[in-house]
N, C-alpha and C. Protein backbone atom coordinates (compact mmCIF):
# COMPACT_ATOMS: atom_id res chain seq x y z
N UNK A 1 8.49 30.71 33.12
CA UNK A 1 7.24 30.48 33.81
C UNK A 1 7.23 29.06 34.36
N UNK A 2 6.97 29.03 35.45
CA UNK A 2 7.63 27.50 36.00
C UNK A 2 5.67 27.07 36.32
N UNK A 3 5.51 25.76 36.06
CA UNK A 3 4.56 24.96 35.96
C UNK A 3 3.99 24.11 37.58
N UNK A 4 3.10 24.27 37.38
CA UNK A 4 2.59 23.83 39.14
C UNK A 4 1.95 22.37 39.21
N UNK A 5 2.63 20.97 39.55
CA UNK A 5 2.32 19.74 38.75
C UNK A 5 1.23 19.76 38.98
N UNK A 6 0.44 19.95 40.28
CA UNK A 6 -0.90 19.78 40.50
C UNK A 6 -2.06 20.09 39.47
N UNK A 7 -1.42 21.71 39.48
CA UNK A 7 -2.55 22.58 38.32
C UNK A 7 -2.33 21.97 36.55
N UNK A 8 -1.26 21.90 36.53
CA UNK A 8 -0.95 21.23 35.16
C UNK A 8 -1.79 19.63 35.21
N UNK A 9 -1.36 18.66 36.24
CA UNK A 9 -1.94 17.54 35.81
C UNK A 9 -3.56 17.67 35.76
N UNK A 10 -4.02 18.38 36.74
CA UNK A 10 -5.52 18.72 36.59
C UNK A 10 -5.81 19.40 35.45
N UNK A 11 -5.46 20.03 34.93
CA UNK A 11 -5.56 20.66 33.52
C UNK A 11 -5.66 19.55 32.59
N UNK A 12 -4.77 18.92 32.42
CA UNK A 12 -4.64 18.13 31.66
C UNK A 12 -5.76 17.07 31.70
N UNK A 13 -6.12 16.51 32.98
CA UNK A 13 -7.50 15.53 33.13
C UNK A 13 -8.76 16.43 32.35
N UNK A 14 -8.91 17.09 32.91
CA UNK A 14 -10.04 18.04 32.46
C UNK A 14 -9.95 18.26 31.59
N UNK A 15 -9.01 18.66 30.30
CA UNK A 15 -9.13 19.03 28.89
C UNK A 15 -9.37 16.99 28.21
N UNK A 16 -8.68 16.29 28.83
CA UNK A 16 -8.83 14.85 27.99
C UNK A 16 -10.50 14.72 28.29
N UNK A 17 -10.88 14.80 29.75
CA UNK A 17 -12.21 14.58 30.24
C UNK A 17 -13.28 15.14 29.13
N UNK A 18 -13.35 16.38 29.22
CA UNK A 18 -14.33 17.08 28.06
C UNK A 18 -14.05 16.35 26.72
N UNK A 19 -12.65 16.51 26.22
CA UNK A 19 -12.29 15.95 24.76
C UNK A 19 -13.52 14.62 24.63
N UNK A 20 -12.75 13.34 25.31
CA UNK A 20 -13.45 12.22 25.73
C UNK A 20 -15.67 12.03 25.63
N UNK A 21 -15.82 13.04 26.56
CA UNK A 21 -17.22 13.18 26.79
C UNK A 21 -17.53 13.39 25.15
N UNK A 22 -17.17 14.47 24.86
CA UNK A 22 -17.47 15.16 23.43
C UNK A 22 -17.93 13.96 22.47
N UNK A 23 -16.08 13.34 22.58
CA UNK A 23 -15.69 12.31 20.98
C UNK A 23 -17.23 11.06 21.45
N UNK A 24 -17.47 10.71 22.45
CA UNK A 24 -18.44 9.72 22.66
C UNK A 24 -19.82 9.48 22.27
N UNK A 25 -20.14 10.96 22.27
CA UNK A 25 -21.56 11.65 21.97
C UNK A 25 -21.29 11.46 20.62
N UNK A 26 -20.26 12.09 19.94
CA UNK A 26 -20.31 12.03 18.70
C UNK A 26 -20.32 10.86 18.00
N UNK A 27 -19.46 9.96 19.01
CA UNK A 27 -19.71 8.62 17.98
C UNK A 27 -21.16 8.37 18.13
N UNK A 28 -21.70 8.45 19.65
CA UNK A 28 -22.77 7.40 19.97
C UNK A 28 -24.12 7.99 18.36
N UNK A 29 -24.06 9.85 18.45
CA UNK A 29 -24.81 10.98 17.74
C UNK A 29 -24.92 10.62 16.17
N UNK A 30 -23.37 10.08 16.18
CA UNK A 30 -23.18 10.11 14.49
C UNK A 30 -21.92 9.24 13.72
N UNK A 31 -22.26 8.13 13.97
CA UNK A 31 -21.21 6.87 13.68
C UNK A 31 -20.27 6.83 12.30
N UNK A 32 -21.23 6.97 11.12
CA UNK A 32 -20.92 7.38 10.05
C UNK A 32 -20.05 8.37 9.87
N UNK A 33 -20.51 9.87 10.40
CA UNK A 33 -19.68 10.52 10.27
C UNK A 33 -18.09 10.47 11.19
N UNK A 34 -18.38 10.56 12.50
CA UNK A 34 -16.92 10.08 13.05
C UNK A 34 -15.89 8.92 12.44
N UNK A 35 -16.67 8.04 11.35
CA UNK A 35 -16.16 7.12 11.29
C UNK A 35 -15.25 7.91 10.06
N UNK A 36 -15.67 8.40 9.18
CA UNK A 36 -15.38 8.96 8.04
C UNK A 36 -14.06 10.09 8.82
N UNK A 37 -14.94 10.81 9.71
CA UNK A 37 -13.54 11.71 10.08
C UNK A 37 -12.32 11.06 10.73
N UNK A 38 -12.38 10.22 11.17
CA UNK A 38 -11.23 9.35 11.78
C UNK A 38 -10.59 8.45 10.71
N UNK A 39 -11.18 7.67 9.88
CA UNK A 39 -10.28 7.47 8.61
C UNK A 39 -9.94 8.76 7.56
N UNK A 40 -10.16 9.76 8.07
CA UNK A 40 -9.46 11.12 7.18
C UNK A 40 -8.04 11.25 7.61
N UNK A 41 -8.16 11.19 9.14
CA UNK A 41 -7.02 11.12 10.00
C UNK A 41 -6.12 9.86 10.19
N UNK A 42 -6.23 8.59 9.36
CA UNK A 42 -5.53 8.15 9.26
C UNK A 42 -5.27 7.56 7.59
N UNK A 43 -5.33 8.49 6.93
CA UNK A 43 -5.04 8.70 5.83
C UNK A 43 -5.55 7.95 4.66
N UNK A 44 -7.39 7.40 5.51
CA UNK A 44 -7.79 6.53 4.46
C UNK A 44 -7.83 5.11 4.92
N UNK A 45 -7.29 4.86 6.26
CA UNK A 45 -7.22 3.57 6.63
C UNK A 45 -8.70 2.89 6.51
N UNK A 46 -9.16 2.10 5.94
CA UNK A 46 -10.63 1.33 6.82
C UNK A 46 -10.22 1.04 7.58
N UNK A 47 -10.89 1.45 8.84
CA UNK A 47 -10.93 0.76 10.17
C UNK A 47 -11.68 0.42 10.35
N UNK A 48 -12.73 0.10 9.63
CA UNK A 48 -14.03 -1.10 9.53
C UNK A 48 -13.30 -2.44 9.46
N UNK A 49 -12.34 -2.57 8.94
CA UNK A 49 -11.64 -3.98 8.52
C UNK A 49 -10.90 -4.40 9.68
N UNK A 50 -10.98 -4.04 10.38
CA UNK A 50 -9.68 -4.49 11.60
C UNK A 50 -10.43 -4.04 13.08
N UNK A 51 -11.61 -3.45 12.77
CA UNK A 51 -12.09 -3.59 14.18
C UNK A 51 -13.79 -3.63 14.28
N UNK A 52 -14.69 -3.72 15.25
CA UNK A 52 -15.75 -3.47 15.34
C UNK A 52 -16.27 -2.58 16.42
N UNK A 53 -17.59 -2.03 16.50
CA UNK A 53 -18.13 -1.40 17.39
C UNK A 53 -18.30 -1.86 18.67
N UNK A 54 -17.50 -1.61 19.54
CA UNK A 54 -17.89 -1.92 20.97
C UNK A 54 -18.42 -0.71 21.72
N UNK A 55 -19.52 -0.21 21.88
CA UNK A 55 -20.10 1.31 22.09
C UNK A 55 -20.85 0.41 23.26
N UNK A 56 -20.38 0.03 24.55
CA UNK A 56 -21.36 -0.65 25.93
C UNK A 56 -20.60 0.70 26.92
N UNK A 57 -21.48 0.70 27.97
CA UNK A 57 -21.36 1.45 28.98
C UNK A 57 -19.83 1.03 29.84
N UNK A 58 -19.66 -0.29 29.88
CA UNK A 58 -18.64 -0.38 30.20
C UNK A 58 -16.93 0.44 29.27
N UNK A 59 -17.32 0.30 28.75
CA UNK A 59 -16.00 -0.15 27.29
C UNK A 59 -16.07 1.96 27.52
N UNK A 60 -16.93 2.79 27.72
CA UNK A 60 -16.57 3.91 27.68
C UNK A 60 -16.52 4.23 29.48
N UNK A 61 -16.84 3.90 30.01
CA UNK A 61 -16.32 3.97 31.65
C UNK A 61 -15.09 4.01 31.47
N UNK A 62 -14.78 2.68 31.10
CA UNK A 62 -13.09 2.37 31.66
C UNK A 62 -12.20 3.18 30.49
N UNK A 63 -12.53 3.75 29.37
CA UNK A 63 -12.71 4.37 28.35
C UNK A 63 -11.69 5.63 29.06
N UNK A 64 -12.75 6.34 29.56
CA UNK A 64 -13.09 7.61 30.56
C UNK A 64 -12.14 7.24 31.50
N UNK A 65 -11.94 6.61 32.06
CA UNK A 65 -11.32 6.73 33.44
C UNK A 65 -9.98 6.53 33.24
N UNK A 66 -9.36 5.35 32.18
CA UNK A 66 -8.09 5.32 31.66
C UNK A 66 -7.40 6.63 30.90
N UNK A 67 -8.42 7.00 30.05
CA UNK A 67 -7.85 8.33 29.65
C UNK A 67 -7.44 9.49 30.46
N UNK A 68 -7.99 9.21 31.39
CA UNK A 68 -8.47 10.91 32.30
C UNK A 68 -7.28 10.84 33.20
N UNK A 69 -7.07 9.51 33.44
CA UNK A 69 -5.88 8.80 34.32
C UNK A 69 -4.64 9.35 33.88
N UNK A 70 -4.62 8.83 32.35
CA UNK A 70 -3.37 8.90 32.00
C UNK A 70 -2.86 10.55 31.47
N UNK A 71 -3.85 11.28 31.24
CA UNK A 71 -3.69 12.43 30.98
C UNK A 71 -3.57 13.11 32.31
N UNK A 72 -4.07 12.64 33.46
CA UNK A 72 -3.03 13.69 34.73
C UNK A 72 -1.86 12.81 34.76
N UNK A 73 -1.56 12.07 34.48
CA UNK A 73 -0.18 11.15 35.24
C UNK A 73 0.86 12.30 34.44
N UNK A 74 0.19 12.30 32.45
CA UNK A 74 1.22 12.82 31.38
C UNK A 74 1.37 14.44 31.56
N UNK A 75 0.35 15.44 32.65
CA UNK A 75 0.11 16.28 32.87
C UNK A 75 1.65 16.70 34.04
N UNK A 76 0.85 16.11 35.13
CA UNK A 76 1.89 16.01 36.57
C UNK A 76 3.33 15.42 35.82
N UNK A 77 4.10 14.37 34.88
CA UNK A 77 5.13 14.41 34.35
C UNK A 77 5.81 15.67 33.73
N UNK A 78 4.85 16.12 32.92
CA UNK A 78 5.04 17.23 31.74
C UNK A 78 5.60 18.42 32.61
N UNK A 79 4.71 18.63 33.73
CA UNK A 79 5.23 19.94 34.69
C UNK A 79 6.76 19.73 35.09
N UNK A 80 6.92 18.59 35.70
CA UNK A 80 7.77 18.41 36.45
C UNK A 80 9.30 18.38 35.87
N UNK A 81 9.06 17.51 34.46
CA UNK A 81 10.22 17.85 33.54
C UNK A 81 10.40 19.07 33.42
N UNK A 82 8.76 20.08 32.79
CA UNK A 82 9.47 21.32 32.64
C UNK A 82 10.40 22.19 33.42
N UNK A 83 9.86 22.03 34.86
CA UNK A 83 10.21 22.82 35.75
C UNK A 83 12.07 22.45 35.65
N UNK A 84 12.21 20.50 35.71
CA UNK A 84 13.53 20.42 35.81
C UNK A 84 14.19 21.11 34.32
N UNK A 85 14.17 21.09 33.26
CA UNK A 85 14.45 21.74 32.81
C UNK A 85 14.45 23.42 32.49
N UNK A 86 13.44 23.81 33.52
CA UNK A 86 13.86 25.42 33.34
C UNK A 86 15.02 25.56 34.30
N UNK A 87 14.99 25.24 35.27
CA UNK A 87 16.32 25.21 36.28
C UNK A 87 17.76 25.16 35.61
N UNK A 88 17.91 24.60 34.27
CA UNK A 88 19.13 24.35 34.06
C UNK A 88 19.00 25.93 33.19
């Protein structure tokens, strides 16, 4: 099944995009708890100790836009390898 970079990298924006929107609400919704589920996921780390809350409109713009960025760039890559590798 050969991969279409366009549709793949847009896929890919759009699934980080929603992800993104989601995780934001949740922090902005429920700090405590995201905070707790994200040191689950890193096995217990405090990450109270090594960082602080920067929750400004800016800091999730560029947030948003870097992610969304880099998830079509890793989207449109991902196709394109595949494709070169189904060829062989």
């Amino acid at each position: 099944m050969k991969h279409h970079p366009m549709a793949t990298a847009n896929a890919s924006a759009a699934t980080i995009a929603i992800v993104y929107v989601t995780c934001a609400l949740a922090v902005g919704l429920f700090p405590e708890f995201t905070m707790n589920v994200t040191r689950s996921w890193f096995h217990g780390i405090d990450l109270s100790k090594i960082s602080s809350w920067n929750f400004t409109a800016g800091s999730l713009i560029l947030g948003f836009v870097t992610a969304v960025g880099y998830a079509w760039f890793i989207g449109y890559l991902y196709a394109n390898v595949y494709n070169y590798f189904l060829k062989k």
